[in-house]
C-alpha atoms as a PDB file:
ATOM      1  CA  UNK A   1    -177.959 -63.806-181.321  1.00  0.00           C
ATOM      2  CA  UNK A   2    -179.657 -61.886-184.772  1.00  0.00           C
ATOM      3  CA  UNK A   3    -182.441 -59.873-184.583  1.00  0.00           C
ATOM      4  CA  UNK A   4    -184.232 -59.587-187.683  1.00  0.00           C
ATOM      5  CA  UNK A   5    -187.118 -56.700-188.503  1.00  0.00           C
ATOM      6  CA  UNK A   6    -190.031 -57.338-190.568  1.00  0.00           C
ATOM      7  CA  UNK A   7    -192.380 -54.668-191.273  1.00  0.00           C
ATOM      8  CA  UNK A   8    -196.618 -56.050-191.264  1.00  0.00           C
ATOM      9  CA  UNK A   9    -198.272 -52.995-192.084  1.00  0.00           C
ATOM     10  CA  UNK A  10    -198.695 -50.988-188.778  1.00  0.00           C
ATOM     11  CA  UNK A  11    -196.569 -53.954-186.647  1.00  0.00           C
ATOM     12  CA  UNK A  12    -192.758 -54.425-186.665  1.00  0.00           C
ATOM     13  CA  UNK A  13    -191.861 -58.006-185.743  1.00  0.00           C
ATOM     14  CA  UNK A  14    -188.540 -58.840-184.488  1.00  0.00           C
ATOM     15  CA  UNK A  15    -186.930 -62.413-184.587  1.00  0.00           C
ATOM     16  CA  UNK A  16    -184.594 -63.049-182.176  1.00  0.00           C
ATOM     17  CA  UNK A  17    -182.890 -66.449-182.230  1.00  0.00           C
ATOM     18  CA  UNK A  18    -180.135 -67.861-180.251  1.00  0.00           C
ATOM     19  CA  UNK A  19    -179.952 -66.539-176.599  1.00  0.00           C
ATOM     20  CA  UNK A  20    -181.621 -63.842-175.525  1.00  0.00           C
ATOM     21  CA  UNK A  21    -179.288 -62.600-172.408  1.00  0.00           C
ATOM     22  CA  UNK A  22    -177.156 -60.077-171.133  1.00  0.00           C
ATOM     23  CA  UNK A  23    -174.387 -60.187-174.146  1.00  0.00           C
ATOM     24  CA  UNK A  24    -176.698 -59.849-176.672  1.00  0.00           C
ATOM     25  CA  UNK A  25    -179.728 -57.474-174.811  1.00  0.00           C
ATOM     26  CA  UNK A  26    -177.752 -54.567-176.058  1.00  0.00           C
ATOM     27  CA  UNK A  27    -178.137 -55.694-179.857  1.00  0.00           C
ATOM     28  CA  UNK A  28    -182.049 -56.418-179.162  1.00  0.00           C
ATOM     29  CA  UNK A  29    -181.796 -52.659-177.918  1.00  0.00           C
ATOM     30  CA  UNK A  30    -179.728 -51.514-181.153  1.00  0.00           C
ATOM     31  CA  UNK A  31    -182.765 -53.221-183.291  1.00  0.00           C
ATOM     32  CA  UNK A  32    -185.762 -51.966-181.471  1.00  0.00           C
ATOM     33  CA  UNK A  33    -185.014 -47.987-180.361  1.00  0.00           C
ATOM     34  CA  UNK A  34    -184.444 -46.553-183.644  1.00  0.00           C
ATOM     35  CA  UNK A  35    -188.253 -48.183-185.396  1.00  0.00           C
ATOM     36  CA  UNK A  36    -189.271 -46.671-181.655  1.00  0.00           C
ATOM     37  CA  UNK A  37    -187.897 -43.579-182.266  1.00  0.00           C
ATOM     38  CA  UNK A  38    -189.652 -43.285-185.803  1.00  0.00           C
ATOM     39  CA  UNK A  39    -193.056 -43.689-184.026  1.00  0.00           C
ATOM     40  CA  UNK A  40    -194.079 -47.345-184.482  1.00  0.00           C
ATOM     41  CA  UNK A  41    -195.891 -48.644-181.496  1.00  0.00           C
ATOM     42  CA  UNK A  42    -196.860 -51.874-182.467  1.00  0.00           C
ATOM     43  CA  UNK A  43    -194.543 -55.050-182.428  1.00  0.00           C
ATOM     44  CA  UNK A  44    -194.405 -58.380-181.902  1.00  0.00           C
ATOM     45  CA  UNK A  45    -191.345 -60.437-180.689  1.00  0.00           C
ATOM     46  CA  UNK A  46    -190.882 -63.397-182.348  1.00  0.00           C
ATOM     47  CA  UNK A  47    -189.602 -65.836-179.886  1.00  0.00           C
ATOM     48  CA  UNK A  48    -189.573 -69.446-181.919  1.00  0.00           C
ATOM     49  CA  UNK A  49    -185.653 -69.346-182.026  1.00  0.00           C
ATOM     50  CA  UNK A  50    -184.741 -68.379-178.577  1.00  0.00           C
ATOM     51  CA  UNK A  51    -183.467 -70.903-176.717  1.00  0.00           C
ATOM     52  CA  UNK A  52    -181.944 -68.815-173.500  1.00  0.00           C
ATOM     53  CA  UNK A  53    -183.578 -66.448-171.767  1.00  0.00           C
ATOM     54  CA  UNK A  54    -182.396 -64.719-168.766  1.00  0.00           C
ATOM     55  CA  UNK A  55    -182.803 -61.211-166.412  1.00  0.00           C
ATOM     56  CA  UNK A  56    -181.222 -58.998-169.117  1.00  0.00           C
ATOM     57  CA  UNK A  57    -183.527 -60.309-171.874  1.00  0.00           C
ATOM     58  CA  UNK A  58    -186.798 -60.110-169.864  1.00  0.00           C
ATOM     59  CA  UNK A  59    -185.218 -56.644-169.319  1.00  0.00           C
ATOM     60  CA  UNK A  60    -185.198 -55.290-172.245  1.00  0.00           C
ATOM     61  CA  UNK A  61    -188.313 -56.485-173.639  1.00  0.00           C
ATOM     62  CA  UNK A  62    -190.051 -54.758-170.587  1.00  0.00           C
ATOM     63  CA  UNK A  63    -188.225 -51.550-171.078  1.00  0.00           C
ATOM     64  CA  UNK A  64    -189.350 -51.980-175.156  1.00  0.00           C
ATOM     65  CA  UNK A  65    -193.277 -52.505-173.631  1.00  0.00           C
ATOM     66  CA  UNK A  66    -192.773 -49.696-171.140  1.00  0.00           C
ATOM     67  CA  UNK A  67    -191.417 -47.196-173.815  1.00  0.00           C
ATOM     68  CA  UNK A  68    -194.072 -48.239-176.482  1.00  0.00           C
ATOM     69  CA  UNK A  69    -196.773 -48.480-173.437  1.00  0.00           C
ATOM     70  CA  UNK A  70    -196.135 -44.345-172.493  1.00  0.00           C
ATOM     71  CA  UNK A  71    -196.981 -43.794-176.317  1.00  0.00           C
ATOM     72  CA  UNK A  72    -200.174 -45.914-176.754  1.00  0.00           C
ATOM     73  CA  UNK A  73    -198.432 -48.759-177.997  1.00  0.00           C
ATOM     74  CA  UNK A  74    -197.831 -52.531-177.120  1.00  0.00           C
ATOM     75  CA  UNK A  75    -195.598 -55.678-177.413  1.00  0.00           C
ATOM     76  CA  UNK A  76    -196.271 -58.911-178.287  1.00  0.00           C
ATOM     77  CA  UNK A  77    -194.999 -62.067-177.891  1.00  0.00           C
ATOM     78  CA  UNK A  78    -195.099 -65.223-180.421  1.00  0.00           C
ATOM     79  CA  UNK A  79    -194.109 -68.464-180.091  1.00  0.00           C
ATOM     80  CA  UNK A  80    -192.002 -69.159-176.788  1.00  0.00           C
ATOM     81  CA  UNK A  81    -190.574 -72.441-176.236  1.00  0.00           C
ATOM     82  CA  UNK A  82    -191.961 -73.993-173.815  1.00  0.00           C
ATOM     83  CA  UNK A  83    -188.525 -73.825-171.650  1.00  0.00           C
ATOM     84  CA  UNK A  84    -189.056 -69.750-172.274  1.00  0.00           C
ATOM     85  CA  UNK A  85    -192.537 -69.774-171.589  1.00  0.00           C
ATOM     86  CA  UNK A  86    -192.002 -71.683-168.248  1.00  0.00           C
ATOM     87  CA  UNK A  87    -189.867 -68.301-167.555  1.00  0.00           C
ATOM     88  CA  UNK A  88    -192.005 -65.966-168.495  1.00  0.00           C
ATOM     89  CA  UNK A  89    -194.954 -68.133-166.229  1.00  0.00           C
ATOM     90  CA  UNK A  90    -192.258 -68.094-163.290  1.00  0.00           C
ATOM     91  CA  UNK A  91    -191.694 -64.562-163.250  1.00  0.00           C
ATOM     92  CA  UNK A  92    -195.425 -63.565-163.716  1.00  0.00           C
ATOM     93  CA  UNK A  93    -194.044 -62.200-167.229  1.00  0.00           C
ATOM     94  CA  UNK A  94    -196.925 -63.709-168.974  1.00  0.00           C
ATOM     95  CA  UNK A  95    -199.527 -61.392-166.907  1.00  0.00           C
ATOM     96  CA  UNK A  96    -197.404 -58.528-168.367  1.00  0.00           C
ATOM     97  CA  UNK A  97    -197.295 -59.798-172.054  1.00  0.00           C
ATOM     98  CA  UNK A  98    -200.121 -60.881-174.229  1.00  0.00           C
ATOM     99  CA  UNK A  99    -198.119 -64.172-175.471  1.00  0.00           C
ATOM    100  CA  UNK A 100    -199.564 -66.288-178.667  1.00  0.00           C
ATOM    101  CA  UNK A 101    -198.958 -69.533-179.992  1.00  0.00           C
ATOM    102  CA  UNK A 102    -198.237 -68.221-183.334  1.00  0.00           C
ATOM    103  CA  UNK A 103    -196.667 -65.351-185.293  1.00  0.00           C
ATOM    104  CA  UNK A 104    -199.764 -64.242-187.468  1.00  0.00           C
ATOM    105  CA  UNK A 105    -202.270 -64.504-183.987  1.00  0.00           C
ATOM    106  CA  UNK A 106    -199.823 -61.823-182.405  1.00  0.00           C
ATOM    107  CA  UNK A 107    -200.104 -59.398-185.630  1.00  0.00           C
ATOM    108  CA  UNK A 108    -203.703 -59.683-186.229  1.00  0.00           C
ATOM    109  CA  UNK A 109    -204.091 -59.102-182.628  1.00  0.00           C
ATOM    110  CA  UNK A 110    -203.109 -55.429-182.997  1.00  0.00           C
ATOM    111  CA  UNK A 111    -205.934 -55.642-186.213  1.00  0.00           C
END
């Protein structure tokens, strides 16, 4: 798995691709504490290229909503596959994420 940062203004949106699971949750962690720790708040998880999800991935991006959520901040997600989505549907996820179809609909919803 590679997580890739791309800074949109006021939103940092990280790319994950591969699989999304408990060997690589600590890397999504390595990416998204230190832009936390420098005060962003707003950011969007590209999903497009994940094509594994499991417990330690929906972990850490609800840890990552619940740390941005105690400063005023939120997470995103863009583009699930649809074998993701079905997931995030399963385990009521997507009543806990604002989830778009596309990447520039998830940063101009924090507009």
């Amino acid at each position: 798995m590679d997580v890739t940062v791309e800074d949109k203004g006021k939103v940092q949106v990280l790319s994950v691709n591969g699989r999304l699971d408990s060997s690589s949750a600590k890397k999504f962690k390595a990416a998204f504490e230190p832009l936390a720790k420098t005060g962003h708040v707003c950011f969007v998880i590209n999903l497009s290229d994940v094509e594994f999800i499991d417990s330690a991935g929906l972990g850490v991006m609800v840890s990552a909503l619940r740390k941005v959520n105690k400063k005023g901040g939120d997470v995103k997600l863009a583009e699930p596959r649809d074998s993701v989505r079905m997931l995030l549907e399963l385990t009521r996820l997507h009543q806990v994420f604002d989830i778009y179809d596309g990447l520039s609909d998830a940063v101009e919803a924090f507009a």
